[in-house]
Protein backbone atom coordinates (compact mmCIF):
# COMPACT_ATOMS: atom_id res chain seq x y z
CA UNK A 1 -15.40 28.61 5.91
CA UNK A 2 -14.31 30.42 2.92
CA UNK A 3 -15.08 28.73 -0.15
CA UNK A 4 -12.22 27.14 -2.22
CA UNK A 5 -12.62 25.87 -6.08
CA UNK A 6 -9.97 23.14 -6.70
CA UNK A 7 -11.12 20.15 -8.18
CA UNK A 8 -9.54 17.23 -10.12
CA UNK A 9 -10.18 19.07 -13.69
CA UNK A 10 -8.37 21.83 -12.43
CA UNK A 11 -5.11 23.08 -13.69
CA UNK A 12 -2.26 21.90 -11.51
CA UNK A 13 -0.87 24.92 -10.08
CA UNK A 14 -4.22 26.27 -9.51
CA UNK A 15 -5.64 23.22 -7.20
CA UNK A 16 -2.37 23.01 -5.46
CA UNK A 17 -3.01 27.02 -4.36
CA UNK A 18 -6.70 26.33 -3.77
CA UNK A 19 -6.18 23.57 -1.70
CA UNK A 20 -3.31 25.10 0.39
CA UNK A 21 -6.34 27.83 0.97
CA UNK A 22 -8.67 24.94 2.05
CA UNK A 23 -6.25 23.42 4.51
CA UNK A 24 -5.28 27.18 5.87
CA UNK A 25 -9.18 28.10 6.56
CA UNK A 26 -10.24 24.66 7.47
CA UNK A 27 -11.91 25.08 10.47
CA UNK A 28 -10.46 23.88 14.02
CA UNK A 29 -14.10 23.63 15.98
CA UNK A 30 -15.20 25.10 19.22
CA UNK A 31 -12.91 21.99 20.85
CA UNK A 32 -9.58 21.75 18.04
CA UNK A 33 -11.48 18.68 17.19
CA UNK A 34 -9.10 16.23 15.83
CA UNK A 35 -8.64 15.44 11.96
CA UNK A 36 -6.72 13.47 9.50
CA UNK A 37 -5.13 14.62 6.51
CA UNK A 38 -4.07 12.14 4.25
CA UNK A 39 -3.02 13.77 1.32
CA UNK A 40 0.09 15.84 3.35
CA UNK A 41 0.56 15.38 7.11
CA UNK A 42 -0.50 11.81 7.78
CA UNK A 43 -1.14 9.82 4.65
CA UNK A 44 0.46 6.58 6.69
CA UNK A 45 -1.76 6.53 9.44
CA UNK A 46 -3.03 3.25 9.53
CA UNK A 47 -0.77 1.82 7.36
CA UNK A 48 2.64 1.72 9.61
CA UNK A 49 2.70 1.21 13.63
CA UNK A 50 4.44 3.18 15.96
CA UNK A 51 7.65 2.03 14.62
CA UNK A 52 7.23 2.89 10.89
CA UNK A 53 6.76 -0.48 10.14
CA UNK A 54 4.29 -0.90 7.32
CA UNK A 55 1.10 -3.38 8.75
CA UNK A 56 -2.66 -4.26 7.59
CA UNK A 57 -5.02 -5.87 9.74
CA UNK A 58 -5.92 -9.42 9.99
CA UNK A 59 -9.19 -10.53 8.98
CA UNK A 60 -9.82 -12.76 11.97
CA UNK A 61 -10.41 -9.33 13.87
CA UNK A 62 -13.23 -8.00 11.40
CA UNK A 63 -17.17 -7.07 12.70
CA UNK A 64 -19.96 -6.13 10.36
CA UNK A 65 -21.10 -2.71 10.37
CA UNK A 66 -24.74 -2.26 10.76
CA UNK A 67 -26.49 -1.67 7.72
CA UNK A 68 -29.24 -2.18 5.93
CA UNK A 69 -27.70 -1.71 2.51
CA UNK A 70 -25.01 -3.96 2.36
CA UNK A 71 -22.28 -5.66 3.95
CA UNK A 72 -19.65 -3.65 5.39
CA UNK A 73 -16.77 -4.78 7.69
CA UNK A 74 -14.38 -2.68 10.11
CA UNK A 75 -12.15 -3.84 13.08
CA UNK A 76 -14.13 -4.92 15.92
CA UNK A 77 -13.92 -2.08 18.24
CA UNK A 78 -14.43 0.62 15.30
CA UNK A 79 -17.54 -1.11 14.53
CA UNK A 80 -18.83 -0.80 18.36
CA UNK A 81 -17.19 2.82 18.31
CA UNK A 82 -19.13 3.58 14.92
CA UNK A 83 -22.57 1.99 16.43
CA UNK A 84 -22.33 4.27 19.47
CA UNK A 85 -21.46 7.28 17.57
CA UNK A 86 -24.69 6.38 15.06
CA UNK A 87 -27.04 5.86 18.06
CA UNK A 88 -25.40 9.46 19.57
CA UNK A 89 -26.69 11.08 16.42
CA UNK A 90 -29.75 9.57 16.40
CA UNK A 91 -30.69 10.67 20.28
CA UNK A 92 -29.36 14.51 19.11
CA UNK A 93 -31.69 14.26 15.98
CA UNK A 94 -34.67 13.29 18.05
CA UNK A 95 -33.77 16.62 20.97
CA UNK A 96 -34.42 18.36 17.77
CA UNK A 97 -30.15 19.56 18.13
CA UNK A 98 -30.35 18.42 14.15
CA UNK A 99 -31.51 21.08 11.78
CA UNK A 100 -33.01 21.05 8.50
CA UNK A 101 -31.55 16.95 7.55
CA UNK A 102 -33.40 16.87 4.55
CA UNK A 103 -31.26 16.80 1.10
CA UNK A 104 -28.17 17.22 3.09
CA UNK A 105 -25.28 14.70 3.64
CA UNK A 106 -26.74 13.76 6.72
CA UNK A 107 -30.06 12.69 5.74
CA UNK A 108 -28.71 8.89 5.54
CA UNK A 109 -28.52 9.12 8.96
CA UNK A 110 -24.68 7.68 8.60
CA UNK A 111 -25.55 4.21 6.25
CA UNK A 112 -22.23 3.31 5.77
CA UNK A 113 -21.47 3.36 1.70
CA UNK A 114 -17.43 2.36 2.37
CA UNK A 115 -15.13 0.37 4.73
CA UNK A 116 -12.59 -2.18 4.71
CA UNK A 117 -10.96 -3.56 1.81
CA UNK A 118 -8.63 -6.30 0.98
CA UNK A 119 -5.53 -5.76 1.00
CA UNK A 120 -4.74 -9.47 -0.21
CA UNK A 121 -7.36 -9.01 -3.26
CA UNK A 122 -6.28 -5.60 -4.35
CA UNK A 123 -2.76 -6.92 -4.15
CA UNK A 124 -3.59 -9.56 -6.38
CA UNK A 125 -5.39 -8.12 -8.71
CA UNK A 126 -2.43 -5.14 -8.64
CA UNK A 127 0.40 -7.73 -9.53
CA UNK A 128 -1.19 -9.07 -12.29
CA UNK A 129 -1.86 -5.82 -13.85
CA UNK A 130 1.72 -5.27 -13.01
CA UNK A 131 2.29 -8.13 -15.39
CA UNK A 132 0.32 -7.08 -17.96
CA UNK A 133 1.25 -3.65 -17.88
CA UNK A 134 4.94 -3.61 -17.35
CA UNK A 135 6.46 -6.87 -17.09
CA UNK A 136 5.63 -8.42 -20.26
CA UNK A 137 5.36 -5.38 -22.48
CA UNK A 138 9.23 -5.21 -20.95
CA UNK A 139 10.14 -8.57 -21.26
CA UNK A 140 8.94 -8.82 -25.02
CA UNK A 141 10.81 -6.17 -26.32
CA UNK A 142 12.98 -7.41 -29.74
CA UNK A 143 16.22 -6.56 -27.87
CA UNK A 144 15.53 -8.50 -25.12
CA UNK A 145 13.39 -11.61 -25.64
CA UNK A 146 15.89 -13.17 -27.38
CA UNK A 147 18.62 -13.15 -23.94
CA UNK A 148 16.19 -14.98 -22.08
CA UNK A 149 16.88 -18.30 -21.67
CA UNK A 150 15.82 -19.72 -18.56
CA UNK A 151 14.81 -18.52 -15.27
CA UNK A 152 17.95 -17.11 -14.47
CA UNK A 153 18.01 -14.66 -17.84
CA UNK A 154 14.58 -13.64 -16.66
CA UNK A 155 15.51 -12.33 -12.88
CA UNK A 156 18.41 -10.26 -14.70
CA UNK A 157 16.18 -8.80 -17.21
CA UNK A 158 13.36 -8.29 -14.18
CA UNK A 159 16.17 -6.86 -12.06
CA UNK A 160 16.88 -3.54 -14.72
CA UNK A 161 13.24 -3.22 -15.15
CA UNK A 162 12.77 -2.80 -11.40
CA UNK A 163 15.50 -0.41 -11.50
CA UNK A 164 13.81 1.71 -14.28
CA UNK A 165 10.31 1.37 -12.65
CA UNK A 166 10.13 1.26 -8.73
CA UNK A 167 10.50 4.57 -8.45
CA UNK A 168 6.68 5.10 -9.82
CA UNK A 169 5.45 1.42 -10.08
CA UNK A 170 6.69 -0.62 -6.63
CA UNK A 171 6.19 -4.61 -6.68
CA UNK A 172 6.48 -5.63 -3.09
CA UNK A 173 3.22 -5.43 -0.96
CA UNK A 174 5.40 -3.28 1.60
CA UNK A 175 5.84 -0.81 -0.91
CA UNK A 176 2.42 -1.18 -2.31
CA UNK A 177 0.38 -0.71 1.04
CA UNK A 178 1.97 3.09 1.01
CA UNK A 179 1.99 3.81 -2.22
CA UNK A 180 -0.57 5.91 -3.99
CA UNK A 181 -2.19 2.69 -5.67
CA UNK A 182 -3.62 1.35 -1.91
CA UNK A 183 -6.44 3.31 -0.17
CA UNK A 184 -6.58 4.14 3.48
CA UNK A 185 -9.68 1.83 4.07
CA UNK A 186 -7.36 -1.35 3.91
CA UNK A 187 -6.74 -0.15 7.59
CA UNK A 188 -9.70 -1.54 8.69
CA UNK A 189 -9.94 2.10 11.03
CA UNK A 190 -12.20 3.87 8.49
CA UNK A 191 -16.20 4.29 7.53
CA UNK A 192 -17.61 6.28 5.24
CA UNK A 193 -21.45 7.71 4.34
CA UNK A 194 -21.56 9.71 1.13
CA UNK A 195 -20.77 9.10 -2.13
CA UNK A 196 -18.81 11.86 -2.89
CA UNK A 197 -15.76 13.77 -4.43
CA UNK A 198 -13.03 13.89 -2.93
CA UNK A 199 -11.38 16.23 -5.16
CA UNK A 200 -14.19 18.87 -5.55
CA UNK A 201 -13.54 21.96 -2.84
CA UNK A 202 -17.28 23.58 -3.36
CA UNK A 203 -19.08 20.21 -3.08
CA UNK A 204 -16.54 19.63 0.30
CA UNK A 205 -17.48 22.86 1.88
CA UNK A 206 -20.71 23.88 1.42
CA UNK A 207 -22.08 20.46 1.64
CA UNK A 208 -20.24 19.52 4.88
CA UNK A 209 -18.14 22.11 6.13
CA UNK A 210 -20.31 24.91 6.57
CA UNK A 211 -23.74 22.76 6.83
CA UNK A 212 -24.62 24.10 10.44
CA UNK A 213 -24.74 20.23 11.55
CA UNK A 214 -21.35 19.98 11.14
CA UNK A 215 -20.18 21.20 14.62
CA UNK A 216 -22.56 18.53 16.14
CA UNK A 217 -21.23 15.96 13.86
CA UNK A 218 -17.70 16.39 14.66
CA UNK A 219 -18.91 16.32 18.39
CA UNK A 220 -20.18 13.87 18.61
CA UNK A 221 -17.64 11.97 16.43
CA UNK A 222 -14.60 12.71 18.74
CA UNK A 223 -16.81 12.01 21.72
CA UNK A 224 -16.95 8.10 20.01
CA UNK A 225 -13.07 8.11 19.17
CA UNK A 226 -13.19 9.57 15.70
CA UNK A 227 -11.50 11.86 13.66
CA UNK A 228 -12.86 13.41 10.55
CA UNK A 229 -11.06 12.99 7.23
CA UNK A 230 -10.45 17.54 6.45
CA UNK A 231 -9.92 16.24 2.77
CA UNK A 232 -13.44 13.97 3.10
CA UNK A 233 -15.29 15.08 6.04
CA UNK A 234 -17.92 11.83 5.55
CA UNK A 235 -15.20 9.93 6.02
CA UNK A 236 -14.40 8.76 9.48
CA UNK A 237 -11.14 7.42 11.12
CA UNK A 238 -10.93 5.43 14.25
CA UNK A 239 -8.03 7.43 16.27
CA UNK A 240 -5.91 5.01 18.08
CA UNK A 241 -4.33 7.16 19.69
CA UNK A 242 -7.47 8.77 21.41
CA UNK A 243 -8.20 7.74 25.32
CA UNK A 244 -12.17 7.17 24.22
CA UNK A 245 -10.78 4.55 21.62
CA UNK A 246 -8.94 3.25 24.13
CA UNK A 247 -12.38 2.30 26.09
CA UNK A 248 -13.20 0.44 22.72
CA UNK A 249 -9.81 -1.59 22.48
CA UNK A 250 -10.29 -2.27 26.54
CA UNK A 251 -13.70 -4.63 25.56
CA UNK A 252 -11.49 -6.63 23.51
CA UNK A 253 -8.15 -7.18 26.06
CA UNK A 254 -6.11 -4.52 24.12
CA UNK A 255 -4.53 -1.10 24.59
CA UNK A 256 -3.38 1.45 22.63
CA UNK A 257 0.44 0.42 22.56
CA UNK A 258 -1.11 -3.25 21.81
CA UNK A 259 -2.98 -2.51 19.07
CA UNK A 260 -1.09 -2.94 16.12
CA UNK A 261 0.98 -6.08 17.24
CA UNK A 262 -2.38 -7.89 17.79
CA UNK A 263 -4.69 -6.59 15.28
CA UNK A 264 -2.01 -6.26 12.35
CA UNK A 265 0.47 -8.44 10.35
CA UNK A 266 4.15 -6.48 9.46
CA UNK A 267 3.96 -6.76 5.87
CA UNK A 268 7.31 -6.97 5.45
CA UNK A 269 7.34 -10.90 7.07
CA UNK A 270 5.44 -11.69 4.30
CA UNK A 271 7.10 -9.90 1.12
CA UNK A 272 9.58 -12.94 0.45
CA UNK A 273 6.96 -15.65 0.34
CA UNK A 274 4.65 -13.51 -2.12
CA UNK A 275 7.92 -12.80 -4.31
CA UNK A 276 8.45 -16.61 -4.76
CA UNK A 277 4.96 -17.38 -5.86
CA UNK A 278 4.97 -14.21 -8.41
CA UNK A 279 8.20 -14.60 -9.77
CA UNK A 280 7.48 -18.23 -10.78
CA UNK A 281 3.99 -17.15 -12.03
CA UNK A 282 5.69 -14.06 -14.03
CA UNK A 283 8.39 -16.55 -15.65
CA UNK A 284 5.79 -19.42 -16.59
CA UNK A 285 3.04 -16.87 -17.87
CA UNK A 286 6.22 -15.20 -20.07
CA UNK A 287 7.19 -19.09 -21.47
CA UNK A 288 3.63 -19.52 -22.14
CA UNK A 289 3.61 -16.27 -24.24
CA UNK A 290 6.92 -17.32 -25.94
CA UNK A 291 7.62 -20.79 -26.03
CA UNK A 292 9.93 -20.70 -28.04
CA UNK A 293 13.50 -18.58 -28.22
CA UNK A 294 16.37 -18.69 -31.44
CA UNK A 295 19.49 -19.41 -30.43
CA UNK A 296 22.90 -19.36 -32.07
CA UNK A 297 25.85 -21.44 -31.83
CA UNK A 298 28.90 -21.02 -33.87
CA UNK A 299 30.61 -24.22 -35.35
CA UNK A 300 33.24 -25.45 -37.52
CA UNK A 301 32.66 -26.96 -40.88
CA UNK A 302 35.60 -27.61 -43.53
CA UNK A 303 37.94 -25.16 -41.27
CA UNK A 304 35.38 -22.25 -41.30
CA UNK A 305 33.51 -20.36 -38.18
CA UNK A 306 29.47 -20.80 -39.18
CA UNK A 307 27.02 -19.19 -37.52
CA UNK A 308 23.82 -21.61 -36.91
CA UNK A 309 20.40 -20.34 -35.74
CA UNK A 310 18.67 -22.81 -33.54
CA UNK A 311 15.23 -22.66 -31.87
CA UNK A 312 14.58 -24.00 -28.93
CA UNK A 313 11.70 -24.82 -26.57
CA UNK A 314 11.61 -22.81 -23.33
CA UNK A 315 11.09 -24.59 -20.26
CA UNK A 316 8.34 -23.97 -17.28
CA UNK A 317 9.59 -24.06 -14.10
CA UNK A 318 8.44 -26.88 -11.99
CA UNK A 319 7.55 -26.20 -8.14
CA UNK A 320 10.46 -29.27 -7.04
CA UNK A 321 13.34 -27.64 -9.43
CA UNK A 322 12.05 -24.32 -8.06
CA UNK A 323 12.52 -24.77 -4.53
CA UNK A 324 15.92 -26.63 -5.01
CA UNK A 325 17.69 -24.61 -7.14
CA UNK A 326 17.00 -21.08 -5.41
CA UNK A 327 17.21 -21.27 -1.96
CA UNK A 328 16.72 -18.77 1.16
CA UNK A 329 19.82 -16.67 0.80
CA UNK A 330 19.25 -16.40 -3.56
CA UNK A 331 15.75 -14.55 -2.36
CA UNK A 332 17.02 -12.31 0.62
CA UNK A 333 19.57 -10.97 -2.08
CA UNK A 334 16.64 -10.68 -4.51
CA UNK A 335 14.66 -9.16 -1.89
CA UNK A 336 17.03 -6.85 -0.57
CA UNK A 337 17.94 -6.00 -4.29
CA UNK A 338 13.60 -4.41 -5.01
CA UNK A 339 13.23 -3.24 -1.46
CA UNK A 340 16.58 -1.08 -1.58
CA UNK A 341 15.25 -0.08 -4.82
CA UNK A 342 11.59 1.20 -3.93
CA UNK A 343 12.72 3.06 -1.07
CA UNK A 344 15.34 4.61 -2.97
CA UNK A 345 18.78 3.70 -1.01
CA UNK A 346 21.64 5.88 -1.91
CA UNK A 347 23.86 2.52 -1.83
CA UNK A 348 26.68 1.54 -4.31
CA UNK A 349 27.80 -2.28 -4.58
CA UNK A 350 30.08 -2.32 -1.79
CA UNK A 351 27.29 -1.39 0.69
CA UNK A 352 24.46 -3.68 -0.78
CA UNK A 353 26.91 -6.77 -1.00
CA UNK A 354 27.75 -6.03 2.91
CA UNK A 355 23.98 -5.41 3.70
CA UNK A 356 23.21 -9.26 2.08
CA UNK A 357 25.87 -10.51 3.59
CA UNK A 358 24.61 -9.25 7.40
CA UNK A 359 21.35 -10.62 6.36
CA UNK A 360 22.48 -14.15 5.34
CA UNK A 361 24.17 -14.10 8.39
CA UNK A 362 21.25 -13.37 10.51
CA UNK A 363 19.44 -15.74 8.74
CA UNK A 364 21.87 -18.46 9.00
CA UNK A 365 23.24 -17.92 12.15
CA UNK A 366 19.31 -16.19 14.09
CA UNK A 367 17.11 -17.48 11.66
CA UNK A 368 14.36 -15.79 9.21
CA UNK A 369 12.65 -13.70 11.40
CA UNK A 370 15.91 -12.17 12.80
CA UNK A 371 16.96 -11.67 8.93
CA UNK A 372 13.62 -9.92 8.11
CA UNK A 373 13.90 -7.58 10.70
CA UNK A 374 17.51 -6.55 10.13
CA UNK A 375 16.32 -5.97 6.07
CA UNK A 376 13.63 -4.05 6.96
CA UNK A 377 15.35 -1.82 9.24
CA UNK A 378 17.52 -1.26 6.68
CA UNK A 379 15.51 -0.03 3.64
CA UNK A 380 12.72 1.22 5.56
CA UNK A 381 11.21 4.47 4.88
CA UNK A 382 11.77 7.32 7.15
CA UNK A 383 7.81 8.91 8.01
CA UNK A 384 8.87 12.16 6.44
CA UNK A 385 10.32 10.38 3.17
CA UNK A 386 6.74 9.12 2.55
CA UNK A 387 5.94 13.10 1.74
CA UNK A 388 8.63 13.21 -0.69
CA UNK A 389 9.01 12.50 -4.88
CA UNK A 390 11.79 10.65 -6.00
CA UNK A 391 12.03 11.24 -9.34
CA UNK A 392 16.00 10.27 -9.95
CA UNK A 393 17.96 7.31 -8.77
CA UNK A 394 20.08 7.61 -6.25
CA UNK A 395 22.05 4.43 -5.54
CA UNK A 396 24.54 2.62 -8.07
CA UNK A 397 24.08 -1.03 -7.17
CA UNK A 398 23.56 -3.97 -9.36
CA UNK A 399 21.84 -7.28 -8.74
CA UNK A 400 24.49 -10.22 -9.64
CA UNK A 401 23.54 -13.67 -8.15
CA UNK A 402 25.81 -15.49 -6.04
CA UNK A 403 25.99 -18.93 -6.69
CA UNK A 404 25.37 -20.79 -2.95
């Protein structure tokens, strides 16, 4: 393959052309041998079923990698797909098909150095540096600190900064899982064995590409159900789609069209009850950091206006009071509100009231699962918007709570 020279220190305009080069000269293999590319064509594979609903796996469904440098965890039948492809290389190396393994990628004999990670952890650890970062700098500006009272104050306030902000910074782990802040190993479909750039062209391609093992690696990775990462190529991706991954899935009483519903949770069922714990977190965390708020109240003395500064003590909000006060169809309207926002929705108030409406409906009327589904059809992404950079806002709407 012809040798490109992007890397991540490179001038913007120059990678971009350098890596349209790599793409355009990557080579197909004596069999068209399937491959991923995650930074263009299919940077949600993994990440939303065959719907376009955004999913990550359950943990129930995890199996340890073999390895004797640490502990490394895949879906089940990836793990029995990636032992069978490690003993396949292991038979070629000893028919001498293996040449010259010594100080090249391959001389690890595929240790796995990557897998799995948690989606719930990175989350986690993701919100509060969403708090940190964004919220509270927000929050505690002069002009607004003062205008928030109570909890009510604070989801106004949190409303404009999601306005200003989802574009770049999304809150909901929907929005997250697809973003550019989650990896593709929270799939659970990927291993990889090097340590390695993924941003550096020569490194890529003379290391991998055009190491004369490679044919015989990507062999005998698509005769085990794998695809090879073009932007990584030590990074492997079960292909679910593939009738030898299929045999895999068949060991454990699933299928191909199966996969997903029993393997992976639709994020989107859980976005509401993650936005009730963090938005109670976010408002008692921003009382703790300003306890107290001034206050004015104008009053009469001797037949004149006066103007009195107060300060008052602002109040955490307790788990009962919580619960009470803001009920199902204050958080689908909330809900609808960021979601509609991340994904961009050329809506103006009209069309957002009607869309909460339908979903209190649904909710009411169907229940919460029927609600869910009819707000995530709504504000879903489109695969092909997933490629695109919204960098104005499109719809007009307004959060305003309705009192129930």
């Amino acid at each position: 393959m012809k040798i490109t020279f992007a890397t991540n220190d490179a001038r913007a305009r120059f990678a971009f052309l350098q890596r349209q080069e790599y793409k355009t000269h990557y080579p197909a293999g004596i069999r068209d041998y399937r491959k991923i590319d995650f930074w263009y064509d299919e940077m949600m594979f993994g990440r939303v079923d065959q719907k376009g609903d955004v999913v990550y796996p359950s943990e129930g469904f995890l199996k340890q990698l073999e390895s004797e440098k640490g502990s490394y965890f895949v879906l089940n039948f990836v793990a029995d797909a990636y032992a069978s492809f490690r003993s396949d290389m292991l038979f070629q190396e000893t028919q001498n098909h293996f040449i010259n393994l010594d100080g090249t990628p391959f001389m690890d004999r595929f240790e796995p150095t990557k897998s799995w990670i948690s989606i719930n952890k990175n989350y986690d650890i993701y919100i509060q540096d969403y708090y940190n970062s964004f919220l509270l700098p927000f929050m505690s500006e002069p002009s607004r600190v003062g205008d928030v009272i109570d909890f009510d104050d604070f989801v106004i306030a949190f409303t404009r900064l999601i306005d200003r902000l989802s574009l770049a910074v999304p809150l909901t782990k929907t929005e997250y899982i697809t973003s550019k802040y989650s990896s593709p190993l929270v799939s659970g479909l990927v291993v990889e064995f090097a340590e390695k750039e993924h941003g550096d062209d020569p490194e890529k391609i003379l290391g991998f590409v055009n190491n004369i093992n490679f044919e015989l690696y990507r062999e005998m990775a698509s005769r085990n159900g794998f695809a090879v990462d073009m932007n990584a190529p030590w990074r492997l991706i079960a292909d679910v789609g593939s009738k030898v991954m299929a045999r895999y899935l068949k060991n454990y009483d699933t299928t191909l069209e199966g996969v997903f519903g029993k393997y992976y949770y639709k994020s989107s069922f859980l976005d509401i009850p993650n936005l009730k714990v963090y938005m109670r977190t976010f408002y008692n965390s921003f009382v703790r950091a300003f306890p107290k708020v001034r206050t004015h109240e104008v009053t009469t003395r001797n037949g004149r206006s006066i103007s009195l500064t107060k300060v008052e003590r602002r109040v955490m909000m307790g788990r009962g009071e919580y619960d009470l006060k803001y009920t199902n169809l204050f958080w689908l309207r909330l809900y609808i509100y960021i979601r509609a926002k991340e994904t961009n929705r050329d809506w103006d108030q009209y069309k957002f009231d009607h869309i909460v409406q339908r979903a209190s409906d649904f909710f009411t009327y169907s229940g919460e699962q029927a609600a869910l589904k009819f707000i995530n059809k709504e504000v879903k992404r489109p695969l092909g918007e997933y490629l695109q950079v919204d960098e104005h806002r499109k719809g007009s709407f307004n959060f305003k709570r309705k009192r129930e």
